[in-house]
N, C-alpha and C. Protein backbone atom coordinates (compact mmCIF):
# COMPACT_ATOMS: atom_id res chain seq x y z
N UNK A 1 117.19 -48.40 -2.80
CA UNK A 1 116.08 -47.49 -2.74
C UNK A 1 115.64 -47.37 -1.30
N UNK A 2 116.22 -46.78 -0.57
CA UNK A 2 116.24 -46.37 1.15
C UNK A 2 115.39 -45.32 0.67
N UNK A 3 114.59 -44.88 1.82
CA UNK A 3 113.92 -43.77 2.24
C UNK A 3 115.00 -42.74 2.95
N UNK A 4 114.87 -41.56 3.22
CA UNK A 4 115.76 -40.53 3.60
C UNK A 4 116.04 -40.96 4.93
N UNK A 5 114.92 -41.32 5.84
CA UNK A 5 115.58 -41.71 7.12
C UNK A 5 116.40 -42.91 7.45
N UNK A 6 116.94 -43.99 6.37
CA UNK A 6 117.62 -44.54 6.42
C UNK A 6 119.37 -44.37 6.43
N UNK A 7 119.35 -42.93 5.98
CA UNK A 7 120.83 -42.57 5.45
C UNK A 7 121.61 -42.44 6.70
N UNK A 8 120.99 -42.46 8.17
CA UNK A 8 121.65 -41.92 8.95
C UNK A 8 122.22 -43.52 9.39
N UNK A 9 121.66 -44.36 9.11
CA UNK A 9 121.95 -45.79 9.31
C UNK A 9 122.87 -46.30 8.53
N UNK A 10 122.63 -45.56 7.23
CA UNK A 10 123.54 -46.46 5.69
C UNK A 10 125.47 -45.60 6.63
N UNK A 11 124.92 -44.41 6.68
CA UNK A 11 126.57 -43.93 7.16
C UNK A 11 126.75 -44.46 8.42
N UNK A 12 126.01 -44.99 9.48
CA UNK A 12 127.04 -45.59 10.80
C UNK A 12 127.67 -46.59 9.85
N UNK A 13 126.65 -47.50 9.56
CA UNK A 13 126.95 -49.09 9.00
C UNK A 13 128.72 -48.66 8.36
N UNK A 14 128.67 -47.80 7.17
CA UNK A 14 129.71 -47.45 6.43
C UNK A 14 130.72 -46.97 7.22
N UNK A 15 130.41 -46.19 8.28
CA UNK A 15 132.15 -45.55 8.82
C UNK A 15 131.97 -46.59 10.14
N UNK A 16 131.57 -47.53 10.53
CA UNK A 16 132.34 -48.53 11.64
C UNK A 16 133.41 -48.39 11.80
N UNK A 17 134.04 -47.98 12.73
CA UNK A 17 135.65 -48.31 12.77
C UNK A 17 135.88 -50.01 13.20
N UNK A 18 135.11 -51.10 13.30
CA UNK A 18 135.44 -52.21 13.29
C UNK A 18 134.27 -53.02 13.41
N UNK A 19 134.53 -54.34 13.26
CA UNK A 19 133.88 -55.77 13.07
C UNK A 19 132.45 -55.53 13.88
N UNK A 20 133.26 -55.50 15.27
CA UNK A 20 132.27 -55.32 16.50
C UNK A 20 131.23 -54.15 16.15
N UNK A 21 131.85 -53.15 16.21
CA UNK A 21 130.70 -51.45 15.63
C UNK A 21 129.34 -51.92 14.85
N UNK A 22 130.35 -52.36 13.67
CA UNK A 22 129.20 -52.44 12.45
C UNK A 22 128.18 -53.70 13.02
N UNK A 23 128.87 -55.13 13.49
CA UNK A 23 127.81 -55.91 14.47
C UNK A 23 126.53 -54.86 15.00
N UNK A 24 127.17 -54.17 15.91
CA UNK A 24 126.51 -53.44 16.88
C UNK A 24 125.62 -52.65 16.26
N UNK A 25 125.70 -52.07 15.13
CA UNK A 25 125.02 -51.16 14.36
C UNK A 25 123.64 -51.68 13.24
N UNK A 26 124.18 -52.73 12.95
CA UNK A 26 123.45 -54.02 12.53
C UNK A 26 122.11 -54.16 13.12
N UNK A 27 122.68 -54.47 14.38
CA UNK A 27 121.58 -55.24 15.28
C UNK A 27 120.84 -53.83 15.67
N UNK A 28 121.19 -52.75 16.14
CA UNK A 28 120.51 -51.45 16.78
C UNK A 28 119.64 -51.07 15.48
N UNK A 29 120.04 -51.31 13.95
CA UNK A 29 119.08 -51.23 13.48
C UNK A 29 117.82 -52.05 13.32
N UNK A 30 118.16 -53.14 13.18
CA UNK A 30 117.32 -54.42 13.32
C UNK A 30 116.24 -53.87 14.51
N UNK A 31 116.85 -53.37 15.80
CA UNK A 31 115.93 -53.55 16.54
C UNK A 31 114.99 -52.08 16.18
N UNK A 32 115.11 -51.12 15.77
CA UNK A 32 114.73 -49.51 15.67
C UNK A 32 113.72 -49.71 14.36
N UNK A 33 114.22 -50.58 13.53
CA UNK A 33 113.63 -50.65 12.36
C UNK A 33 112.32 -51.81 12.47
N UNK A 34 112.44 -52.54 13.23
CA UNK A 34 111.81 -53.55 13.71
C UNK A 34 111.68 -54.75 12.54
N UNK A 35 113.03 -54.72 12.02
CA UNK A 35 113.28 -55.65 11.00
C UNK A 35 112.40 -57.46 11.36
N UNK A 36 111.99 -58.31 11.04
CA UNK A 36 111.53 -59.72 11.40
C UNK A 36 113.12 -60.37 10.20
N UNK A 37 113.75 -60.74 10.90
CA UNK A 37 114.59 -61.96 10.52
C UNK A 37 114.62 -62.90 10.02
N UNK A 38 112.94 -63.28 10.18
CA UNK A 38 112.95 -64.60 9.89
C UNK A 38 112.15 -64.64 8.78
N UNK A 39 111.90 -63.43 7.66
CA UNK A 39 111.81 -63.03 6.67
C UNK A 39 112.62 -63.26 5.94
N UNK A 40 112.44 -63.41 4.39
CA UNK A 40 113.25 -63.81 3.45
C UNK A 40 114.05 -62.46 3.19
N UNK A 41 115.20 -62.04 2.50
CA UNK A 41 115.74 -60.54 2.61
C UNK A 41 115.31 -60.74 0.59
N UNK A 42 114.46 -59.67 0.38
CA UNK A 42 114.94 -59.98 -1.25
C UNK A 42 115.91 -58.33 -1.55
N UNK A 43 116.42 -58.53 -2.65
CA UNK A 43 117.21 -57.92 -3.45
C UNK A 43 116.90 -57.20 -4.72
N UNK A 44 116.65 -56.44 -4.63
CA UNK A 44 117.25 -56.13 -6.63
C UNK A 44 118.52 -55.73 -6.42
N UNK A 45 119.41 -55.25 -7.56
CA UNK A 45 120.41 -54.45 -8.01
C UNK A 45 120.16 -54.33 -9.17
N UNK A 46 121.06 -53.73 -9.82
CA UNK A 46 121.42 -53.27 -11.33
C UNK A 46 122.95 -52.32 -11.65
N UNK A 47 123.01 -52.11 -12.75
CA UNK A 47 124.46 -51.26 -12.64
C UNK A 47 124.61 -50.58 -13.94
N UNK A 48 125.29 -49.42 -13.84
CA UNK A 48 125.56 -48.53 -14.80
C UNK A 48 126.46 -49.34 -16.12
N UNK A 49 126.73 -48.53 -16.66
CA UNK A 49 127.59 -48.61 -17.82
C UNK A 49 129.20 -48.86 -17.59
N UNK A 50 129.89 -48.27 -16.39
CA UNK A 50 131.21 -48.51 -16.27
C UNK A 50 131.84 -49.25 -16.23
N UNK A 51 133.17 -49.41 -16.72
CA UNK A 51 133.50 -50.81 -16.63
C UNK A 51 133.77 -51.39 -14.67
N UNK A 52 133.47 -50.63 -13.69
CA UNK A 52 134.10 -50.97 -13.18
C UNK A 52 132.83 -51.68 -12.23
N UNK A 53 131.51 -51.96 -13.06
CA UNK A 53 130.25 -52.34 -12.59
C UNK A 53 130.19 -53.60 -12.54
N UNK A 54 130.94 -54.66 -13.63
CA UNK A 54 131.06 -56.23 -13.38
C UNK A 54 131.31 -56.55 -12.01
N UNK A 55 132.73 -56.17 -11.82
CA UNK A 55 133.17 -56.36 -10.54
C UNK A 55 132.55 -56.43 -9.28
N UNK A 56 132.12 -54.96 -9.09
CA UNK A 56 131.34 -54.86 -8.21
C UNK A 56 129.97 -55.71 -7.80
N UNK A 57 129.56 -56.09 -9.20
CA UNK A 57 128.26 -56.84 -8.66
C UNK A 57 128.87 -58.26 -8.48
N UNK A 58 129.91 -58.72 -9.13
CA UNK A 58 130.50 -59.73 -8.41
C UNK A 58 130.58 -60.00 -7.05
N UNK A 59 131.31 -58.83 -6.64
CA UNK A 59 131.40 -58.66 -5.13
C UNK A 59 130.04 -58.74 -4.34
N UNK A 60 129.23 -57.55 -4.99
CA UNK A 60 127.85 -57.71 -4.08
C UNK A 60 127.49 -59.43 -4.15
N UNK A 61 127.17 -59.63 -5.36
CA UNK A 61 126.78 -61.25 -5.31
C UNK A 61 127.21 -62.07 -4.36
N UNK A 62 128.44 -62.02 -4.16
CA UNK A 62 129.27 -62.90 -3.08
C UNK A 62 128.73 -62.82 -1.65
N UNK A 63 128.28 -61.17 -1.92
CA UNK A 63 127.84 -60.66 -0.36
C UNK A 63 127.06 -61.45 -0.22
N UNK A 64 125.80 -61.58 -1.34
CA UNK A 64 124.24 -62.17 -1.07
C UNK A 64 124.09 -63.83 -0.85
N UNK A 65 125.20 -64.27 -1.13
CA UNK A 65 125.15 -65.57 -1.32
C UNK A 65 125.41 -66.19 -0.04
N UNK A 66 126.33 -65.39 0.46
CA UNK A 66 127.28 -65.27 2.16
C UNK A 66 125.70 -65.22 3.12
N UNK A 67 125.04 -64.31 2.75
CA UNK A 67 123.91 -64.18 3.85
C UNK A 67 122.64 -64.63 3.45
N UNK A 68 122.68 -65.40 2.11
CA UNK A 68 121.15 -66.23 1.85
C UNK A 68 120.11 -65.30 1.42
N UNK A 69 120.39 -63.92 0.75
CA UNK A 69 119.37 -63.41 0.12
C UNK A 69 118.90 -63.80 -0.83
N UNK A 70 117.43 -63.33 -1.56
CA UNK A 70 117.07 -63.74 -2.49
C UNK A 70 117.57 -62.40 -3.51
N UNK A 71 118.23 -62.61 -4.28
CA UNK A 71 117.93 -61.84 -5.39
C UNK A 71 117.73 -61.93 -6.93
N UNK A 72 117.81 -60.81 -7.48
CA UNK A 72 117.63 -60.75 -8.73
C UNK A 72 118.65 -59.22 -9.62
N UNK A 73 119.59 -60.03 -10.57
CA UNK A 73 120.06 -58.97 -11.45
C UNK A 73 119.31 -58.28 -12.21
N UNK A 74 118.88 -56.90 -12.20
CA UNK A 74 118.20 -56.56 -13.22
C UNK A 74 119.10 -55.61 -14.45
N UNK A 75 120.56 -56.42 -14.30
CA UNK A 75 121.64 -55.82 -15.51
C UNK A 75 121.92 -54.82 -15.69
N UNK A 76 122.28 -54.11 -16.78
CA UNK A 76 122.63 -52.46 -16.68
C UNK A 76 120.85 -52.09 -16.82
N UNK A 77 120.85 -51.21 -16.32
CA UNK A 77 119.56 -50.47 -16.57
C UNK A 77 119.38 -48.65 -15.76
N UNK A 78 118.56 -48.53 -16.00
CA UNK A 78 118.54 -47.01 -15.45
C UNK A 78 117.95 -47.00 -13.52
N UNK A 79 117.91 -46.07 -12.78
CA UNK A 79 117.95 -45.67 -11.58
C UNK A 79 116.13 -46.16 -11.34
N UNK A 80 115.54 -45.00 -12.05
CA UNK A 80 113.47 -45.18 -12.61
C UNK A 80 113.44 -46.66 -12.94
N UNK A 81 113.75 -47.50 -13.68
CA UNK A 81 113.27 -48.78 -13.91
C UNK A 81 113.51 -49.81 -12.83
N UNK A 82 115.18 -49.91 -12.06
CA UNK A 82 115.52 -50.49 -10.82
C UNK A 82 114.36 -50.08 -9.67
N UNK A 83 114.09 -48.47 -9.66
CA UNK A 83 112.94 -48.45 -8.77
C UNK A 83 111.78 -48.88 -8.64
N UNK A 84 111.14 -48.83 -10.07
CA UNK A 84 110.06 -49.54 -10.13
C UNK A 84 110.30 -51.31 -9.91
N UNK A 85 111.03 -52.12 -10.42
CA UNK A 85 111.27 -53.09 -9.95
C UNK A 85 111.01 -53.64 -8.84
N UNK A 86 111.78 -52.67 -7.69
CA UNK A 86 111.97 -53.08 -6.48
C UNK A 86 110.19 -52.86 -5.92
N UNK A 87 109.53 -52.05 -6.45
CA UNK A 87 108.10 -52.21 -5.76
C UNK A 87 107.42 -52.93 -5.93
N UNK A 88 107.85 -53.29 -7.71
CA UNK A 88 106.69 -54.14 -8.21
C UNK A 88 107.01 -55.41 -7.24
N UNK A 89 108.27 -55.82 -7.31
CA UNK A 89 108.68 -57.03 -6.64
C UNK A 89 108.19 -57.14 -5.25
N UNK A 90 108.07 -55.70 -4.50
CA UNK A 90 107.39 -56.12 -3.01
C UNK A 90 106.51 -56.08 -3.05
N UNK A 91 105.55 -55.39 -3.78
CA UNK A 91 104.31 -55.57 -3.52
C UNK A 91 103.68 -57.05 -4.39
N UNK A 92 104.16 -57.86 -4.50
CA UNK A 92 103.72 -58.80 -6.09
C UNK A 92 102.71 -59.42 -4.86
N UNK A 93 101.98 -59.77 -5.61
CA UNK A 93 100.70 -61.00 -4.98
C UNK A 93 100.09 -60.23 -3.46
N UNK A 94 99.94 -59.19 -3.42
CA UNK A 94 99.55 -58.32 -1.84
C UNK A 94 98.62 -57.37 -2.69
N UNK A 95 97.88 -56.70 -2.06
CA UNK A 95 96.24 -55.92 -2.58
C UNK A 95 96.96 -54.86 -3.34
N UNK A 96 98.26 -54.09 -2.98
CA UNK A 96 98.67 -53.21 -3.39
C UNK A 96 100.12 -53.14 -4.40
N UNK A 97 100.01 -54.41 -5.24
CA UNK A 97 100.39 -55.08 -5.94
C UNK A 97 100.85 -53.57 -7.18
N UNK A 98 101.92 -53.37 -7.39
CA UNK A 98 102.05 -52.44 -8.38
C UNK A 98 101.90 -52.33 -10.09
N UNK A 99 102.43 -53.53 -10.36
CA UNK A 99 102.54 -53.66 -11.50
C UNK A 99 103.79 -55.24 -12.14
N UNK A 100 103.67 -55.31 -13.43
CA UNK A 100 104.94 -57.02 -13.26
C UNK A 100 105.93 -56.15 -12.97
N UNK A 101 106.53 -56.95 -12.75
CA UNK A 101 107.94 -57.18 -12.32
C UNK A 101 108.94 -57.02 -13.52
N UNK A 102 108.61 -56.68 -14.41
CA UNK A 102 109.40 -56.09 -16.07
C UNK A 102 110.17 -54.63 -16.38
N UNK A 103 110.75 -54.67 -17.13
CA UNK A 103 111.28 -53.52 -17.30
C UNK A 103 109.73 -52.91 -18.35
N UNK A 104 109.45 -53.81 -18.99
CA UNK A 104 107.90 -53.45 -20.15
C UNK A 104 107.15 -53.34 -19.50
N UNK A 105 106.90 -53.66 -17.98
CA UNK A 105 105.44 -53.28 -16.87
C UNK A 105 106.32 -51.77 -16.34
N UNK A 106 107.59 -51.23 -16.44
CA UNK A 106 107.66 -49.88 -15.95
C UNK A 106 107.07 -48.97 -17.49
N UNK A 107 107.48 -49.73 -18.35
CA UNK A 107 107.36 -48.68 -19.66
C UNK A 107 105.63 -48.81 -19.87
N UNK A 108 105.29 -49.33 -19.56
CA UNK A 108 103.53 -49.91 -19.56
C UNK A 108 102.68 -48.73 -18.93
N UNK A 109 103.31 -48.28 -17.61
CA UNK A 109 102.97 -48.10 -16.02
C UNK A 109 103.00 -46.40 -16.51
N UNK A 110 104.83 -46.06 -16.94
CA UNK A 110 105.07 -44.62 -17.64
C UNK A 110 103.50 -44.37 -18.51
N UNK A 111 104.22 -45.23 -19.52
CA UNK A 111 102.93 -44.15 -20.87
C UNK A 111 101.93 -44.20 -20.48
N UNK A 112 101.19 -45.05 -19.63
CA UNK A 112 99.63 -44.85 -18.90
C UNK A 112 99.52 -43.73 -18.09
N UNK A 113 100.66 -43.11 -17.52
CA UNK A 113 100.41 -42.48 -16.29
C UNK A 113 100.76 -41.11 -17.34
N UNK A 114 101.32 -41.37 -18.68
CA UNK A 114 101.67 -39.82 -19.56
C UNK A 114 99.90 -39.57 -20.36
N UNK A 115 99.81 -41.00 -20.76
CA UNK A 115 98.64 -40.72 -21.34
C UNK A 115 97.39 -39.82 -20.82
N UNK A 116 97.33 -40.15 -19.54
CA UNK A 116 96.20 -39.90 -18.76
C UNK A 116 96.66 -38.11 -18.06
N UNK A 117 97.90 -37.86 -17.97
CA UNK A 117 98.23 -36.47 -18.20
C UNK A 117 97.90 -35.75 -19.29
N UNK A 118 97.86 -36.16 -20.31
CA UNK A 118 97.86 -34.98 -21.67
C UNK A 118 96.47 -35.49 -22.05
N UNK A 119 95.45 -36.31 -21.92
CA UNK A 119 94.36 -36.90 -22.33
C UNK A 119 93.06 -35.41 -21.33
N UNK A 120 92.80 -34.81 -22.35
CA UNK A 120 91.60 -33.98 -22.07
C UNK A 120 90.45 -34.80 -22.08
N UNK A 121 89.90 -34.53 -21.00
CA UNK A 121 88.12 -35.36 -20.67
C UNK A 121 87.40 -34.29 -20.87
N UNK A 122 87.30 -33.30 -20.05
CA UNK A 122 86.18 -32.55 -19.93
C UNK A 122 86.02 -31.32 -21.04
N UNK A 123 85.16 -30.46 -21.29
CA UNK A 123 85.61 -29.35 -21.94
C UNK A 123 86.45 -28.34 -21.89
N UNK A 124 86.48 -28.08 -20.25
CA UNK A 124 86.66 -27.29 -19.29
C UNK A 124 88.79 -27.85 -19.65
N UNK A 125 89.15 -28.80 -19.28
CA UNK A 125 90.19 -29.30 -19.54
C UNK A 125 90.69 -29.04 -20.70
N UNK A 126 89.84 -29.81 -21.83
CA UNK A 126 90.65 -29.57 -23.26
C UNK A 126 90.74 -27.49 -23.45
N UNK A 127 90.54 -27.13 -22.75
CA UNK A 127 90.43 -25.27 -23.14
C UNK A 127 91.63 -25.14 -22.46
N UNK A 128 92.16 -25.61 -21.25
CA UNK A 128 93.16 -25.74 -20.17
C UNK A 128 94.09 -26.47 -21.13
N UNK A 129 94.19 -27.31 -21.62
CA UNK A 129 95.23 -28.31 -22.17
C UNK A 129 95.48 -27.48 -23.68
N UNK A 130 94.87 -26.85 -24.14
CA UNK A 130 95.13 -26.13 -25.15
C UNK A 130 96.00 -24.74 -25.30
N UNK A 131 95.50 -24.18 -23.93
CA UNK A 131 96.16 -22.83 -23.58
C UNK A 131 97.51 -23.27 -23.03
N UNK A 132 97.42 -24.33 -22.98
CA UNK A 132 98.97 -24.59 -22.31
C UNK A 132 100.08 -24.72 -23.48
């Protein structure tokens, strides 16, 4: 879950033509991004349905283990629930704390935020919510 201005970073990192590059690309982000290091790195993932998704998170795992991240599998699941995850998880215990860390705190988070869409308060509203 990168922000858009990250993509120009995700593709150096990816087309390195070698060891050294991607080093180099590493660190130029580190410094642009003003990454702190000496921060814990956490993780989510998750993965589709394919078979060819075991594997891969195998592999990622190996990655994370290689560089001491913290993570967490959140199994097959959808794109919306991995996202919410990943906020609830950064923001946990900070003022702007989102919500748990559950797949039932995204489904919690949804129907509150549907409820309070279709929920007429005023008069003026329910005449608006009706004509619609």
């Amino acid at each position: 879950m990168l922000e858009n201005a990250w993509e120009g970073h995700a593709t150096t990192l990816a087309n390195a033509p070698s060891t050294s590059a991607f080093i180099e690309a590493v660190e130029n982000l580190v410094r642009v991004a003003k990454i702190d290091l000496n921060k814990p790195s956490r993780v989510v993932y998750a993965r589709d349905t394919r078979p060819s998704g075991a594997s891969l998170v195998r592999a990622l795992e190996d990655g994370f283990k290689a560089i001491g991240a913290e993570t967490r599998d959140a199994g097959i699941t959808t794109t919306p629930v991995l996202h919410y995850l990943v906020r609830a998880i950064n923001t946990k215990g900070t003022k702007d704390e989102y919500g748990p860390d559950t797949e039932e705190g995204y489904v919690t988070k949804l129907t509150t935020a549907f409820k309070k869409l279709v929920v007429c308060r005023s008069a003026h509203s329910e005449m608006t919510c009706r004509s619609h």
